[in-house]
C-alpha atoms as a PDB file:
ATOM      1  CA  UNK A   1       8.616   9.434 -17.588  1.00  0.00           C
ATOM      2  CA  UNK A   2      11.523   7.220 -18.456  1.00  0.00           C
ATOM      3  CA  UNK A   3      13.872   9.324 -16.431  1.00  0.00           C
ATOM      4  CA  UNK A   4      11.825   9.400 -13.151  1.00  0.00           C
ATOM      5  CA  UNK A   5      10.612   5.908 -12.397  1.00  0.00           C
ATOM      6  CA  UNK A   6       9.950   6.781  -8.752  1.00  0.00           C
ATOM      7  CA  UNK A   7       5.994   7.775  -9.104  1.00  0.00           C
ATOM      8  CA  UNK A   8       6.301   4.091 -10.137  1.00  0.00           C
ATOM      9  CA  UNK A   9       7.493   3.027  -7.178  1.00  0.00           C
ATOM     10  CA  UNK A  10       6.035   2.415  -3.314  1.00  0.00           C
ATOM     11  CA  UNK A  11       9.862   2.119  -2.241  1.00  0.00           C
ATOM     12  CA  UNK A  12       9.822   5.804  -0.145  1.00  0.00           C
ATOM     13  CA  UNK A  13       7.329   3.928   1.663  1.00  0.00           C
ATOM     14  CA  UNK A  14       9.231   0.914   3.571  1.00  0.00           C
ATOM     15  CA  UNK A  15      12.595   2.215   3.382  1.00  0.00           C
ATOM     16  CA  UNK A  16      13.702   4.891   5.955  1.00  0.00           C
ATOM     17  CA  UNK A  17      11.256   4.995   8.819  1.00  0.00           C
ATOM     18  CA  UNK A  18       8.441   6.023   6.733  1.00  0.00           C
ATOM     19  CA  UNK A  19       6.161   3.244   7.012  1.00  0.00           C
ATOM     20  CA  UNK A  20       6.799   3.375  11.013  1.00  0.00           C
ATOM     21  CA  UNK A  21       5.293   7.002  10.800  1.00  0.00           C
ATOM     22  CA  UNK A  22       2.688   6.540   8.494  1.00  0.00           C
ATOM     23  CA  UNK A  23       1.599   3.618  11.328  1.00  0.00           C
ATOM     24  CA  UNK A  24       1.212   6.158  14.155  1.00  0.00           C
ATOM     25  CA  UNK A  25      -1.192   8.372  11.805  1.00  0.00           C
ATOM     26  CA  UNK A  26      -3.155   5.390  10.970  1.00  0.00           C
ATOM     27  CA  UNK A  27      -3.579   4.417  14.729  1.00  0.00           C
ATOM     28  CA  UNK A  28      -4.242   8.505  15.809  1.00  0.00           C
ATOM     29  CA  UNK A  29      -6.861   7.670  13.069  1.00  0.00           C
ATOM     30  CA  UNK A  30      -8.267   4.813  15.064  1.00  0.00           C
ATOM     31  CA  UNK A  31      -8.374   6.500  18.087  1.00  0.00           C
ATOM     32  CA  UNK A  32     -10.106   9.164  17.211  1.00  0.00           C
ATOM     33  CA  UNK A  33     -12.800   7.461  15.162  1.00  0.00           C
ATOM     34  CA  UNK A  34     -13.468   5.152  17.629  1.00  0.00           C
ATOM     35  CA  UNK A  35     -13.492   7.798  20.443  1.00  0.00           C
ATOM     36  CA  UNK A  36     -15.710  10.126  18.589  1.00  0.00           C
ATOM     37  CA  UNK A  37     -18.313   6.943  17.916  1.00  0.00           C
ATOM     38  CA  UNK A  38     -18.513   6.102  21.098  1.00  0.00           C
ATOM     39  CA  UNK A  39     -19.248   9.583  22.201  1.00  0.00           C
ATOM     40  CA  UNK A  40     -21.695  10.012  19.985  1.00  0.00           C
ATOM     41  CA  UNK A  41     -23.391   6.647  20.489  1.00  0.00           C
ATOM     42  CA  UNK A  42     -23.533   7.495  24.290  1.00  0.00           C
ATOM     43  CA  UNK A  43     -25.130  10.841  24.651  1.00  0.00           C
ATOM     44  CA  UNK A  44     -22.716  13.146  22.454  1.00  0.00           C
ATOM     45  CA  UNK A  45     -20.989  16.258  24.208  1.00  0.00           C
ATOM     46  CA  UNK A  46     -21.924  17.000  27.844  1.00  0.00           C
ATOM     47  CA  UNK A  47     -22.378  13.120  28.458  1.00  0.00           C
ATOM     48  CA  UNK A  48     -20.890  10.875  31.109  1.00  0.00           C
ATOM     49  CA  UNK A  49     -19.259   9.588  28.024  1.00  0.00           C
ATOM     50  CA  UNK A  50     -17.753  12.844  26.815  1.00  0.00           C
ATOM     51  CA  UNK A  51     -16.676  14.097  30.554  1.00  0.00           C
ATOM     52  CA  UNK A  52     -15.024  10.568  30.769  1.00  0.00           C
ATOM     53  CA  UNK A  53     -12.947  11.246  27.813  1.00  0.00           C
ATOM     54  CA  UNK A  54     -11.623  14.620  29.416  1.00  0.00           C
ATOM     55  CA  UNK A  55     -10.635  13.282  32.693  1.00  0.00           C
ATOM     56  CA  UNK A  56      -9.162   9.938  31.085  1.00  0.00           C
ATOM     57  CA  UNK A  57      -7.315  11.271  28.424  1.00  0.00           C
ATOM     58  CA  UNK A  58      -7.200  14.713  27.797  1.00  0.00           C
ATOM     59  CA  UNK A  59      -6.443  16.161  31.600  1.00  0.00           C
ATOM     60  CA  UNK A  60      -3.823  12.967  31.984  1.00  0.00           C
ATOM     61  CA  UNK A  61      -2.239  13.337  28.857  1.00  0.00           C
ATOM     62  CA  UNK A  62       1.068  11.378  28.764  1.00  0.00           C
ATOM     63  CA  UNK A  63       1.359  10.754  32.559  1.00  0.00           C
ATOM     64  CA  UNK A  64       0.057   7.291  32.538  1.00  0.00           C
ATOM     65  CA  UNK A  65      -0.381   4.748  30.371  1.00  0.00           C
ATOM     66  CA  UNK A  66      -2.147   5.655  27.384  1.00  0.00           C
ATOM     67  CA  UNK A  67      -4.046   2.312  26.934  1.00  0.00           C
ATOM     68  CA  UNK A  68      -5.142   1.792  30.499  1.00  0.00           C
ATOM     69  CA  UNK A  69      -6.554   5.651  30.329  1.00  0.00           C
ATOM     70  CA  UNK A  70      -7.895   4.618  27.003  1.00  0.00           C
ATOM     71  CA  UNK A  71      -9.945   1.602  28.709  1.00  0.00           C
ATOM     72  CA  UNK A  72     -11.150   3.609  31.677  1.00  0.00           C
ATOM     73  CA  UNK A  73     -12.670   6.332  28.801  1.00  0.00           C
ATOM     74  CA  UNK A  74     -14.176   3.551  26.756  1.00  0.00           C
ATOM     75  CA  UNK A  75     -14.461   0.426  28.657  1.00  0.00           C
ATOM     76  CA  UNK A  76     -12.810  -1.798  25.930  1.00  0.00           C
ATOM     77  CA  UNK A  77      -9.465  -1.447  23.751  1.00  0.00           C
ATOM     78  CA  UNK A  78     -10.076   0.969  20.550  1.00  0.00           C
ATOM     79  CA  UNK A  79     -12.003  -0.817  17.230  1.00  0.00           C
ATOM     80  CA  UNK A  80     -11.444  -0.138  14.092  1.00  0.00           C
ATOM     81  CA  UNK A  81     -14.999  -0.116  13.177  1.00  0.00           C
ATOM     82  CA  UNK A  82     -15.355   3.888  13.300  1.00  0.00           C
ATOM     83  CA  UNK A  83     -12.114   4.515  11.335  1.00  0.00           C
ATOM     84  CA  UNK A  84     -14.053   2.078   8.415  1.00  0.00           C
ATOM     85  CA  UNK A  85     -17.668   4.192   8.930  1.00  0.00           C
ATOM     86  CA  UNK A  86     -15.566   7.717   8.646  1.00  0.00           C
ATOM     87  CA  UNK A  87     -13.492   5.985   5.478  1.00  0.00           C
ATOM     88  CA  UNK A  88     -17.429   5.102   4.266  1.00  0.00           C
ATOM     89  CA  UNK A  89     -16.605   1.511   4.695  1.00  0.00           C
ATOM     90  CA  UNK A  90     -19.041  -0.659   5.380  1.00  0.00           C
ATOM     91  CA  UNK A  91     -18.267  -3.032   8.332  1.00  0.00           C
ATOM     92  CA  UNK A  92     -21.374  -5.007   8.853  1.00  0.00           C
END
């Protein structure tokens, strides 16, 4: 539409804080991919795995620092490879 040229344009995107946002969705995203694989891989719910993840994370909350919590749960930083597997990209 000649008028409306904005569903032409990406500029809402980085302009305004948007794109800052739309970062900490992607990274949530992450997080709980990779989380969720790695519980799965390692016995599902009711696993050492799973009951790590609870006292890590979700009885902590924001207390402590997320990362460190996030490296006791899982024994490594996050990877993106379980955000690609849930997108159905392939990553090997």
């Amino acid at each position: 539409v000649a008028e409306n040229r904005f569903l032409n344009s990406f500029s809402h995107i980085f302009s305004g804080g948007y794109a800052a946002g739309y970062f900490s969705y992607k990274w949530a995203e992450v997080l709980a991919a990779d989380a969720y694989e790695f519980v799965k891989e390692s016995g599902g719910i009711g696993s050492k795995s799973s009951n790590d993840f609870r006292r890590h994370i979700l009885e902590i909350g924001g207390s402590l620092d997320f990362m460190d919590q996030y490296i006791k749960f899982r024994g490594s930083r996050p990877k993106m490879d379980g955000l690609l597997k849930a997108s159905g990209i392939s990553i090997k």
